[in-house]
PDB file of N, CA and C in Angstrom:
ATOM      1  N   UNK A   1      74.896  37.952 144.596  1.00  0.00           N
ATOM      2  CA  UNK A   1      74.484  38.576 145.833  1.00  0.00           C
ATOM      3  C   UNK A   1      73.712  39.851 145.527  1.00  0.00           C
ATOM      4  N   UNK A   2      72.479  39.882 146.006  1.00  0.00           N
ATOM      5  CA  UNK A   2      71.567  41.253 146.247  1.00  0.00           C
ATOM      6  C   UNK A   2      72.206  42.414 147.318  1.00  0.00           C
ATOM      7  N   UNK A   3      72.269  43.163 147.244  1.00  0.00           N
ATOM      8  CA  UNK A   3      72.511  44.400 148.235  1.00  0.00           C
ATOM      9  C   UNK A   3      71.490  45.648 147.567  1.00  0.00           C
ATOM     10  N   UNK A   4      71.451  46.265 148.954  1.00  0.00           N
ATOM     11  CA  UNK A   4      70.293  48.281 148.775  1.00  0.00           C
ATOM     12  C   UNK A   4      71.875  48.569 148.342  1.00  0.00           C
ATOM     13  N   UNK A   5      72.611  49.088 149.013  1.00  0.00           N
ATOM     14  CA  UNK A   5      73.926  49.615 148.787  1.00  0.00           C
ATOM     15  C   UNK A   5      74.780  49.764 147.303  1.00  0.00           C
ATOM     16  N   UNK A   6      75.145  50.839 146.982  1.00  0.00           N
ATOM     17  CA  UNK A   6      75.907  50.603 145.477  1.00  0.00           C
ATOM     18  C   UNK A   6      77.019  50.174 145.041  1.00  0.00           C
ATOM     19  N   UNK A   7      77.381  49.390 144.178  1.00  0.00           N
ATOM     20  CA  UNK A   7      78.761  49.155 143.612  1.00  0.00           C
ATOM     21  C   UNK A   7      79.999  48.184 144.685  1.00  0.00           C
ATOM     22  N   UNK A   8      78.611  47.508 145.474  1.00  0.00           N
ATOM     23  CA  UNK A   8      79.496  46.342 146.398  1.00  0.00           C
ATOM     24  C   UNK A   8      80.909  45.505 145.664  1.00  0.00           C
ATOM     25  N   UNK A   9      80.553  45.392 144.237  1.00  0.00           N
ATOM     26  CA  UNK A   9      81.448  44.680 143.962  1.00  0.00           C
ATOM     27  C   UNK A   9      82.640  45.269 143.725  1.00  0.00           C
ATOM     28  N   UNK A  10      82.867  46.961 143.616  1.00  0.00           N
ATOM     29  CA  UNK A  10      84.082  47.524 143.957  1.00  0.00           C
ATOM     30  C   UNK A  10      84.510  47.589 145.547  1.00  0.00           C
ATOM     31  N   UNK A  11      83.829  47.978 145.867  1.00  0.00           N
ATOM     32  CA  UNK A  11      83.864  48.405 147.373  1.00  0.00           C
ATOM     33  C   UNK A  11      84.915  47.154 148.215  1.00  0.00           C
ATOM     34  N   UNK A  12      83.841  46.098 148.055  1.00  0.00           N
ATOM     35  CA  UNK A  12      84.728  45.299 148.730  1.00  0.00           C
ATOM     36  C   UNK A  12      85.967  44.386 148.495  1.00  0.00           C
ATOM     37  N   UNK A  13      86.145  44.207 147.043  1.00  0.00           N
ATOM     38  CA  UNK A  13      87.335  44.042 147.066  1.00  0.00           C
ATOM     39  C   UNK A  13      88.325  45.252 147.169  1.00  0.00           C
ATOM     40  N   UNK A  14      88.083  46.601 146.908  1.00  0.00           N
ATOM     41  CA  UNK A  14      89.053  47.341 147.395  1.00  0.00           C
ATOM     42  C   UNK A  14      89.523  47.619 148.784  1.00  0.00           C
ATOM     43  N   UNK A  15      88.113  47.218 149.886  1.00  0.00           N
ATOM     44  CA  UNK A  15      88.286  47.753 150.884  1.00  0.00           C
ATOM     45  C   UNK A  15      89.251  46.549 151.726  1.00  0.00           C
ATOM     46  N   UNK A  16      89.110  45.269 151.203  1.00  0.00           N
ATOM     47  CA  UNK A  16      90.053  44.279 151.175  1.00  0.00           C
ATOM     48  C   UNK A  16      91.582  44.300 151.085  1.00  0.00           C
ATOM     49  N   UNK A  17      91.802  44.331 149.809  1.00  0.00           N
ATOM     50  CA  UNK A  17      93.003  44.983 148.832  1.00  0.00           C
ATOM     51  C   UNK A  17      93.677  45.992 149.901  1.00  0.00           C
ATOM     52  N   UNK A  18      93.044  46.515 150.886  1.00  0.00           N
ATOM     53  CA  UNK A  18      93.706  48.053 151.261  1.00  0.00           C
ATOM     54  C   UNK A  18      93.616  47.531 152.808  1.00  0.00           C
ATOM     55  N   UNK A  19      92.923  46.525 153.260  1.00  0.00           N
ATOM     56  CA  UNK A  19      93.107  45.276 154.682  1.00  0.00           C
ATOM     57  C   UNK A  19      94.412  44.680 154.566  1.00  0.00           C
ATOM     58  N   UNK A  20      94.567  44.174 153.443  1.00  0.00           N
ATOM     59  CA  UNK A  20      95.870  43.309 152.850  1.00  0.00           C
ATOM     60  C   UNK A  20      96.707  44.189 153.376  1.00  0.00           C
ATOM     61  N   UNK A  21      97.035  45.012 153.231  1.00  0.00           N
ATOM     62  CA  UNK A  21      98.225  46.360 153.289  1.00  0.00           C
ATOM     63  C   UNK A  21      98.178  46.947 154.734  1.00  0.00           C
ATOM     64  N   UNK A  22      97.676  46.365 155.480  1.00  0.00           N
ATOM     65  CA  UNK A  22      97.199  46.405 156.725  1.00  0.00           C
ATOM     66  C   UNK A  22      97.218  48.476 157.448  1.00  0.00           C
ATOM     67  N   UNK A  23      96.085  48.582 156.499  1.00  0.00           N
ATOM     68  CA  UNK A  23      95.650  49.969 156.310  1.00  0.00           C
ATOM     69  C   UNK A  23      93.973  49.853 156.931  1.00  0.00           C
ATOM     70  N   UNK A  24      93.434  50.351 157.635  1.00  0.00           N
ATOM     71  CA  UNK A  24      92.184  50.202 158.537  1.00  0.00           C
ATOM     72  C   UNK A  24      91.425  50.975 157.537  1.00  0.00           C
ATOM     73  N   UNK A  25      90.050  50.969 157.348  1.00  0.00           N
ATOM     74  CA  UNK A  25      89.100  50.703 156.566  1.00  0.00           C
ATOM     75  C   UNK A  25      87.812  51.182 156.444  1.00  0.00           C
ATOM     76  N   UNK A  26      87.168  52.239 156.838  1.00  0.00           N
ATOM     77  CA  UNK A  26      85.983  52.526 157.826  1.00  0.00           C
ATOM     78  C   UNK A  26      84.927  53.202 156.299  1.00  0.00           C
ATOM     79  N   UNK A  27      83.908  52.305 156.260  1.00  0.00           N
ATOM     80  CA  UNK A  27      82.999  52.446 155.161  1.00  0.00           C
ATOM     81  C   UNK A  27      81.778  53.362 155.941  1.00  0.00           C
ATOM     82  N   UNK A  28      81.697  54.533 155.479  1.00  0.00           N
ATOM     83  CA  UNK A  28      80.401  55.497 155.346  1.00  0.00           C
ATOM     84  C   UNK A  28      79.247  55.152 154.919  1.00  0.00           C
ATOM     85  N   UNK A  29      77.669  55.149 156.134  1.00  0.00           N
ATOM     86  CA  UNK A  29      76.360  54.897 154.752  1.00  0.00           C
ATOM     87  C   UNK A  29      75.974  53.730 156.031  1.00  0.00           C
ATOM     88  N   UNK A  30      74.638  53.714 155.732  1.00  0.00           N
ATOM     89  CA  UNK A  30      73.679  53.349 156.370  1.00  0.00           C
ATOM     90  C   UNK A  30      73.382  51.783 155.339  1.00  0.00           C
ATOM     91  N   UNK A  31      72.930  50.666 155.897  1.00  0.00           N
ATOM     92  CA  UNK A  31      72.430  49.038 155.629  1.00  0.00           C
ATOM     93  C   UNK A  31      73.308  48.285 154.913  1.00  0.00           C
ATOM     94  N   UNK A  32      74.815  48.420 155.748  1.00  0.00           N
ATOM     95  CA  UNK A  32      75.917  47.522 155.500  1.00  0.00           C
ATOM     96  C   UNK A  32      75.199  46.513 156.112  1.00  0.00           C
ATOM     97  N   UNK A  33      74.439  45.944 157.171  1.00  0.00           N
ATOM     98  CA  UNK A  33      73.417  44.799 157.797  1.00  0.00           C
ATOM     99  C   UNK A  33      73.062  44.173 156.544  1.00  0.00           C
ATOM    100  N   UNK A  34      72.760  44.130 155.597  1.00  0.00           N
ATOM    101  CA  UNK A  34      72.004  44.150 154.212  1.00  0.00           C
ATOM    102  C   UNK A  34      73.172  43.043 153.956  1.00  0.00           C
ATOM    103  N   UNK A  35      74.508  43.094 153.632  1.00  0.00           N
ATOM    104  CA  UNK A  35      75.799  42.480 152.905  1.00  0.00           C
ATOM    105  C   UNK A  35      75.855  41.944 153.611  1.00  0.00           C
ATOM    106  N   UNK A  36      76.014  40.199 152.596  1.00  0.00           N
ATOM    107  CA  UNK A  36      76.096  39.011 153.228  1.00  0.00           C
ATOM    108  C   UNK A  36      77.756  38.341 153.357  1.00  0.00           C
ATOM    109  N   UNK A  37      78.725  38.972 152.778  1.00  0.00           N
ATOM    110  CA  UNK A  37      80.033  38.912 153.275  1.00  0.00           C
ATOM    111  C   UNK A  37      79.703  39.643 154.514  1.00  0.00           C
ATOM    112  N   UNK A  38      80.252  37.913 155.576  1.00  0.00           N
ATOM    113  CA  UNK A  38      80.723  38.591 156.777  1.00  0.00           C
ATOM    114  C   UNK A  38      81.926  39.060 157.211  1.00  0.00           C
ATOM    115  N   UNK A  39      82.434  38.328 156.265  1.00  0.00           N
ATOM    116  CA  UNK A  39      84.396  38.727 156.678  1.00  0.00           C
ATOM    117  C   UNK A  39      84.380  40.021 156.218  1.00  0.00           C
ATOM    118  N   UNK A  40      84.013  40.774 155.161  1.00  0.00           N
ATOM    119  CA  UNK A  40      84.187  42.104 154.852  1.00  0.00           C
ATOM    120  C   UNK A  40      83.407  42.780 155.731  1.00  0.00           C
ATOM    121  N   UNK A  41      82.374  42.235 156.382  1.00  0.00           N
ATOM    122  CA  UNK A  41      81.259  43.446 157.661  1.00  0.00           C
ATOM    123  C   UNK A  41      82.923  43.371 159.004  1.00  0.00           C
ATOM    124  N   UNK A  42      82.731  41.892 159.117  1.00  0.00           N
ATOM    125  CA  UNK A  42      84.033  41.685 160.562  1.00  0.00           C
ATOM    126  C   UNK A  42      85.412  42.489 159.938  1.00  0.00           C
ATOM    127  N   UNK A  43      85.974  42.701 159.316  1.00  0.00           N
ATOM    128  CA  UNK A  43      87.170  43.653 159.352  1.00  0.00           C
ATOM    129  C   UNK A  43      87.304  45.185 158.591  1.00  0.00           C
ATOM    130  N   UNK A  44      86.421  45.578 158.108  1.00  0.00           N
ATOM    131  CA  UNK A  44      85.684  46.993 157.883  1.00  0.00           C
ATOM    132  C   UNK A  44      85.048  47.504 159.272  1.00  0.00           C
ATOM    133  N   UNK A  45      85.303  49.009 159.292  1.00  0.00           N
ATOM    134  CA  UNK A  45      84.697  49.491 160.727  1.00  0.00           C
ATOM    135  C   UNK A  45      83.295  50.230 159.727  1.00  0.00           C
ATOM    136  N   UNK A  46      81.939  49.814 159.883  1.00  0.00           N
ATOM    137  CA  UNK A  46      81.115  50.530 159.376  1.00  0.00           C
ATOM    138  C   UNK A  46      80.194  51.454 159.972  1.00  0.00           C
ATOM    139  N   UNK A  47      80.259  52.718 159.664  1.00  0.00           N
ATOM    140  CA  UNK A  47      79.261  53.756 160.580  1.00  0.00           C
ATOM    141  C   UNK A  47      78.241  54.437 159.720  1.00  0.00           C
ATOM    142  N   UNK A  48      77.154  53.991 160.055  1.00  0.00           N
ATOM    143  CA  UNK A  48      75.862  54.731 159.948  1.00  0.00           C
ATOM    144  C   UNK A  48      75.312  56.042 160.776  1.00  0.00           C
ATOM    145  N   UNK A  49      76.312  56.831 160.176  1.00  0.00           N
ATOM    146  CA  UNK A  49      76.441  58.180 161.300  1.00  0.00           C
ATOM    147  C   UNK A  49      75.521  59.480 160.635  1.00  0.00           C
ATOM    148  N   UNK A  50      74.934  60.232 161.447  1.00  0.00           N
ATOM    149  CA  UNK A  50      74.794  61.572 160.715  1.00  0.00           C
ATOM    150  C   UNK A  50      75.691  61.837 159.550  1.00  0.00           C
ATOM    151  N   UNK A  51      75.316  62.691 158.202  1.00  0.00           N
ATOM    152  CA  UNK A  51      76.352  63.275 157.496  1.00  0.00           C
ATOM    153  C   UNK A  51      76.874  64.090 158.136  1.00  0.00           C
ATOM    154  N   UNK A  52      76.269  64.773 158.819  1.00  0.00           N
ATOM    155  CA  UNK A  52      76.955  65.973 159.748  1.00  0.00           C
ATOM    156  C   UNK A  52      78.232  65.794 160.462  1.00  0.00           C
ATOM    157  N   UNK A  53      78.586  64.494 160.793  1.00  0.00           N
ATOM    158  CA  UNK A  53      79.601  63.964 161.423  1.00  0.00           C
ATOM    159  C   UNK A  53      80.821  63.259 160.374  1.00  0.00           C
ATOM    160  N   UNK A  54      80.170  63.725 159.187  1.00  0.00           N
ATOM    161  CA  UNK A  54      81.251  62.987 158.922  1.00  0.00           C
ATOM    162  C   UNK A  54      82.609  63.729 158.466  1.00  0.00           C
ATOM    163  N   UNK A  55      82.417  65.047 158.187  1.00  0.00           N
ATOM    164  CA  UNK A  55      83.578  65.743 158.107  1.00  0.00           C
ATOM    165  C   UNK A  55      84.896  65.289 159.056  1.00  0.00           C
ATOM    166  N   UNK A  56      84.560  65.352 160.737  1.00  0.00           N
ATOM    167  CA  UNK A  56      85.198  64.240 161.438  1.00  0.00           C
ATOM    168  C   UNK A  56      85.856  63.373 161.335  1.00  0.00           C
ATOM    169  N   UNK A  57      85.384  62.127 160.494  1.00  0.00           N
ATOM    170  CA  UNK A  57      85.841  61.341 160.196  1.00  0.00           C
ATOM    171  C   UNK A  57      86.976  61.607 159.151  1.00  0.00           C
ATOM    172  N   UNK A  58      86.539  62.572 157.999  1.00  0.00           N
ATOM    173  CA  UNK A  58      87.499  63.164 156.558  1.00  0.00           C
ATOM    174  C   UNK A  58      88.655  63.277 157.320  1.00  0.00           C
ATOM    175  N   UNK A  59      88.720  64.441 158.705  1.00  0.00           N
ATOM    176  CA  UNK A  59      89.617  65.455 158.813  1.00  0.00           C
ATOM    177  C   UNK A  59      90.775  64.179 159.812  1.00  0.00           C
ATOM    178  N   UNK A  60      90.282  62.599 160.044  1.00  0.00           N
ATOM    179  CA  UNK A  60      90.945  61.977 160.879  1.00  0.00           C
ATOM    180  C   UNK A  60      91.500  60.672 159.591  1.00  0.00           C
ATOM    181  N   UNK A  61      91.364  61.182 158.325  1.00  0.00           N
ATOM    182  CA  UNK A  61      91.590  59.687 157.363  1.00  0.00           C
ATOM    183  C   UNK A  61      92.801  60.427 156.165  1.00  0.00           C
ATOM    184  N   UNK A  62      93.474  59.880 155.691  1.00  0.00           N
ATOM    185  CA  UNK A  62      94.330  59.978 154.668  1.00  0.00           C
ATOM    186  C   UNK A  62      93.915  60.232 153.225  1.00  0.00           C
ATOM    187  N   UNK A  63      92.842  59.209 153.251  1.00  0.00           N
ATOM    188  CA  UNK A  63      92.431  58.870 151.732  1.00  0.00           C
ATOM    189  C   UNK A  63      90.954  58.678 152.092  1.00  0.00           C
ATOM    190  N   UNK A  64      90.120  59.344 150.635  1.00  0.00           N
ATOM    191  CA  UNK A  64      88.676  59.242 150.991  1.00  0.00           C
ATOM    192  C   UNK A  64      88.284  57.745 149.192  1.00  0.00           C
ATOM    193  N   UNK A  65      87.858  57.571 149.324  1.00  0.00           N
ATOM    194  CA  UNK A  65      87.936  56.549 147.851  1.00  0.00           C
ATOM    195  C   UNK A  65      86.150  56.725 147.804  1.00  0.00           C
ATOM    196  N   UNK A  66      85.984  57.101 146.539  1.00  0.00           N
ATOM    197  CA  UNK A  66      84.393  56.965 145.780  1.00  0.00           C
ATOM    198  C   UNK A  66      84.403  55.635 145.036  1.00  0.00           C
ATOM    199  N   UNK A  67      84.175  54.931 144.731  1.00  0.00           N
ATOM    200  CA  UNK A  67      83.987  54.050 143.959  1.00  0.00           C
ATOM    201  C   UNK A  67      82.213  54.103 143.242  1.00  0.00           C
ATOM    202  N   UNK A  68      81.345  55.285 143.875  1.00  0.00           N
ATOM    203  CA  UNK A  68      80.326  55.520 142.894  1.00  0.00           C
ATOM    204  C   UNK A  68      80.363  55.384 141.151  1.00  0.00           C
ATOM    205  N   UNK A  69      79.911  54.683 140.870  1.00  0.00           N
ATOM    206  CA  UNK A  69      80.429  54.816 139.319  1.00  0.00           C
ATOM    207  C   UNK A  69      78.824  55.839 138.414  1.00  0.00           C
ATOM    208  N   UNK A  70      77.549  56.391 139.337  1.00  0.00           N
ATOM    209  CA  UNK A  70      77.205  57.704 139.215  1.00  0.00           C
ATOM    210  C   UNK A  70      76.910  58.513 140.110  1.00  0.00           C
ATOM    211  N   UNK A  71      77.457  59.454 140.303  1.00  0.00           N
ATOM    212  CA  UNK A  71      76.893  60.853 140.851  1.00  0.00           C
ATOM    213  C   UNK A  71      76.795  61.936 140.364  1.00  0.00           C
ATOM    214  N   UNK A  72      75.824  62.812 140.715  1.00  0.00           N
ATOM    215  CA  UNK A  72      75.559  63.767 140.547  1.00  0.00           C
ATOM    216  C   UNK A  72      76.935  64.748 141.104  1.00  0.00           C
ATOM    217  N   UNK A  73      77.078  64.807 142.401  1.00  0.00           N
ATOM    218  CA  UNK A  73      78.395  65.190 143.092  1.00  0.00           C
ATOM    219  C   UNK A  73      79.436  64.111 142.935  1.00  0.00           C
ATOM    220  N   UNK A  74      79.777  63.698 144.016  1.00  0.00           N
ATOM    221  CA  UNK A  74      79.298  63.472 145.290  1.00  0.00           C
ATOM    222  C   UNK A  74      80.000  64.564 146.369  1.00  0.00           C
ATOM    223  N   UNK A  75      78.732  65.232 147.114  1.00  0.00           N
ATOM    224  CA  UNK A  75      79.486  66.125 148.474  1.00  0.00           C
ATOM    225  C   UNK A  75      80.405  65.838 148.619  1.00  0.00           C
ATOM    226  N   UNK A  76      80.397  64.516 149.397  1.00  0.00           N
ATOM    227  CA  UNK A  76      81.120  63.648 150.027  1.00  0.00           C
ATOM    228  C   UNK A  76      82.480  64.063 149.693  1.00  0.00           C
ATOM    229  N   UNK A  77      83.071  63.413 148.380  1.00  0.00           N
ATOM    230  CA  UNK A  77      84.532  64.237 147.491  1.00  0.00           C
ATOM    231  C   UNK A  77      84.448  65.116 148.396  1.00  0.00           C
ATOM    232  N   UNK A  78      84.129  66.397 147.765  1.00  0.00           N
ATOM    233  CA  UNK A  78      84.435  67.847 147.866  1.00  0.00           C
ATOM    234  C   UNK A  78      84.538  67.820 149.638  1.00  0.00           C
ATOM    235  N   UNK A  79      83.732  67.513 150.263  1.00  0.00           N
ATOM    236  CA  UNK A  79      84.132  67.672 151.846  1.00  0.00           C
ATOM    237  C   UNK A  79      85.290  66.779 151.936  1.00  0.00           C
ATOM    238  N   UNK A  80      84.997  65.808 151.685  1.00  0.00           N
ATOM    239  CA  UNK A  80      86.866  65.122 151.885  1.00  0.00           C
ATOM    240  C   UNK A  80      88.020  65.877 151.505  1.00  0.00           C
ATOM    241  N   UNK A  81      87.542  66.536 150.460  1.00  0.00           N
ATOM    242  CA  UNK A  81      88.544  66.859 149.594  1.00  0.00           C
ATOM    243  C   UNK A  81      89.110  68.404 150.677  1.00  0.00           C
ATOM    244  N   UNK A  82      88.116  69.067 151.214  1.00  0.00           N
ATOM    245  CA  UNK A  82      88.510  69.812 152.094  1.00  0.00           C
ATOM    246  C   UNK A  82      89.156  69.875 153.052  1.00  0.00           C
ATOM    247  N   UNK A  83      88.947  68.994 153.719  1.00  0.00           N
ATOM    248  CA  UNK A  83      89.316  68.525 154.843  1.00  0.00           C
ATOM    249  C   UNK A  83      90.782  67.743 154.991  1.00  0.00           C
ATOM    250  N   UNK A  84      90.922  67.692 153.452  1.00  0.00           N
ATOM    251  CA  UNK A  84      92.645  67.544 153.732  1.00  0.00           C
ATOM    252  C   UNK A  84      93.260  66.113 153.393  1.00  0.00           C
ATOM    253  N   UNK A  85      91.807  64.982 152.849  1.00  0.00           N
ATOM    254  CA  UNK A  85      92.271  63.927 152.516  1.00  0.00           C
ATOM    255  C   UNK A  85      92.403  63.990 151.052  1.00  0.00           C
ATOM    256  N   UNK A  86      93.443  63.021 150.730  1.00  0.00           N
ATOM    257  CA  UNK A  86      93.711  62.505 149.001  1.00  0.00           C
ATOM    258  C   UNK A  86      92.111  62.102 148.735  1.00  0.00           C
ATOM    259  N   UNK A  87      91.968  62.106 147.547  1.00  0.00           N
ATOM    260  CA  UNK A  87      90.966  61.643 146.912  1.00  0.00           C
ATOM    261  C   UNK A  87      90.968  61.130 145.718  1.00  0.00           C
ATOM    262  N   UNK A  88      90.193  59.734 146.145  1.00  0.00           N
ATOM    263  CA  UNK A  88      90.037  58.908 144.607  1.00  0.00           C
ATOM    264  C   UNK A  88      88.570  58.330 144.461  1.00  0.00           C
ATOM    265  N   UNK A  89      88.865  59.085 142.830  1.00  0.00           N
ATOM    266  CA  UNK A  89      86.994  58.327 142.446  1.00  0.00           C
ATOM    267  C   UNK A  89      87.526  57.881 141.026  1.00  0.00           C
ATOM    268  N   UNK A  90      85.668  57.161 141.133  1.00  0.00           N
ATOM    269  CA  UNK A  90      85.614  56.885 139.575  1.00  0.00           C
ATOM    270  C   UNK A  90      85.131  58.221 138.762  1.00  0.00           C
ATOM    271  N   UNK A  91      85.265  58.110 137.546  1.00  0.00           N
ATOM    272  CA  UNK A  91      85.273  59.562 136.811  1.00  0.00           C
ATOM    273  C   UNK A  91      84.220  59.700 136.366  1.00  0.00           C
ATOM    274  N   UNK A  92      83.662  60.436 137.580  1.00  0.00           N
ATOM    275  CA  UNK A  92      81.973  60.748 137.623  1.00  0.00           C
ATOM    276  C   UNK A  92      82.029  62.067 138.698  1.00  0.00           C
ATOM    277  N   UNK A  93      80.361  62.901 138.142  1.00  0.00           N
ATOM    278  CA  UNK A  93      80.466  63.784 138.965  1.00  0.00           C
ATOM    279  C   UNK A  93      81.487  65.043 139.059  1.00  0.00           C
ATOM    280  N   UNK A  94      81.629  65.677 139.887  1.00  0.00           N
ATOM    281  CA  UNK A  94      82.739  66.639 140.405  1.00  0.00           C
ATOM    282  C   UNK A  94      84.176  66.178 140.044  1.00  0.00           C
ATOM    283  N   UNK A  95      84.488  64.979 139.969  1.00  0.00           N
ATOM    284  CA  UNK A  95      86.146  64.706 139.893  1.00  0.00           C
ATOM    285  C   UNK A  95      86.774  64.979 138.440  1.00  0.00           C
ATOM    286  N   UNK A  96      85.389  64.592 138.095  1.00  0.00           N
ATOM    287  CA  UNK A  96      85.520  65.054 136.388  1.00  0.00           C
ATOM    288  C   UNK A  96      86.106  66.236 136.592  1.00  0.00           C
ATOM    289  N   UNK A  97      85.698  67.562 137.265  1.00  0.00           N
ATOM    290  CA  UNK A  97      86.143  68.921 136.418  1.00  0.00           C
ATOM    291  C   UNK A  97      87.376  69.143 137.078  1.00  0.00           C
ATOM    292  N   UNK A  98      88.431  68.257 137.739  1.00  0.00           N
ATOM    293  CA  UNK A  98      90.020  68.569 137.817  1.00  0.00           C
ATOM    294  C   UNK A  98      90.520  67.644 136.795  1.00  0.00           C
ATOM    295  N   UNK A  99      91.802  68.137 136.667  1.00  0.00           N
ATOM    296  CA  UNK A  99      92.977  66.847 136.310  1.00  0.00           C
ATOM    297  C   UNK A  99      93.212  65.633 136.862  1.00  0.00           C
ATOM    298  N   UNK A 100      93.143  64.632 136.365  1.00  0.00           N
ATOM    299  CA  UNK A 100      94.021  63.192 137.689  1.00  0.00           C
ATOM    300  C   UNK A 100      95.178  63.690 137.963  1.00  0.00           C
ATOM    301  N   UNK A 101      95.290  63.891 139.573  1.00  0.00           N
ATOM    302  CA  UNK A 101      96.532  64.449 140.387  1.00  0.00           C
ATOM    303  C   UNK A 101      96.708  66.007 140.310  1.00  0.00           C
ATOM    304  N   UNK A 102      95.623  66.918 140.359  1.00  0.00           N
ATOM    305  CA  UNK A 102      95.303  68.108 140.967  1.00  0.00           C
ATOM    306  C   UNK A 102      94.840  68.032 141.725  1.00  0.00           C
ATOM    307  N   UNK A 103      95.180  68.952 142.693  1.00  0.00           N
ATOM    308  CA  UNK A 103      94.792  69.737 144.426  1.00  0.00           C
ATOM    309  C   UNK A 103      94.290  67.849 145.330  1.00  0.00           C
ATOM    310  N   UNK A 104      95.265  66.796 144.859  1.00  0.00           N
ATOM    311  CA  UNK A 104      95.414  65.676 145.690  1.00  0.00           C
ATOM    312  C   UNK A 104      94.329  64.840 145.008  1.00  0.00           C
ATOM    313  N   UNK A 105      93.727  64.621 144.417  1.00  0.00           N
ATOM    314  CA  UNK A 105      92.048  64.249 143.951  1.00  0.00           C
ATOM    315  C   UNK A 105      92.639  63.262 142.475  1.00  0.00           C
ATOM    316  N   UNK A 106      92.336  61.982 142.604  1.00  0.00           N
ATOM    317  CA  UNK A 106      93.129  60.891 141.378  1.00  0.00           C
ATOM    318  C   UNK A 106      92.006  60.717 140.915  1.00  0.00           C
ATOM    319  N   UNK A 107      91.768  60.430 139.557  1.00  0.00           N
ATOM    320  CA  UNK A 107      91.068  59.295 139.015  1.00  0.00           C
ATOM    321  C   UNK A 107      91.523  58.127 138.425  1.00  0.00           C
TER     322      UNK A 107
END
């Protein structure tokens, strides 16, 4: 499968994996339209929202999950990370410069 979008093949089986556990799901980012799993578009809530809005979303979720495997940052973390949700990435970017399991933030 082709996708614009990065690292589909984590994404959606985790975002699955964490459906299973009947934990709700809401993927950040613009041309989820693009991904040809429909069962993962039909039970993922996907919003193509301003970034501006998405702090919002951080300050209403538990857990923020990166599965970027590069960034430069990602913001994203660090505003999640503010806002009061756990955080898990791959060990890239910003997550690098804590410990796994400092100030809530896993790798």
């Amino acid at each position: 499968m082709h996708y614009r979008r990065k690292n589909y093949d984590m994404i959606i089986p985790l975002s699955k994996a964490l459906l299973a556990r009947d934990l709700r799901v809401c993927v950040l980012g613009k041309d989820w339209d693009q991904c040809e799993d429909k069962e993962f578009l039909e039970s993922v809530m996907t919003l193509a929202i301003p970034h501006s809005r998405y702090p919002g979303i951080y300050a209403r979720s538990k857990l923020f999950l990166c599965p970027s495997l590069q960034e430069g940052g990602p913001v994203s973390w660090l505003e999640a990370m503010a806002c009061g949700c756990l955080t898990l990435s791959n060990p890239t970017g910003f997550p690098l410069e804590l410990r796994s399991g400092q100030h809530g933030s896993y790798l």
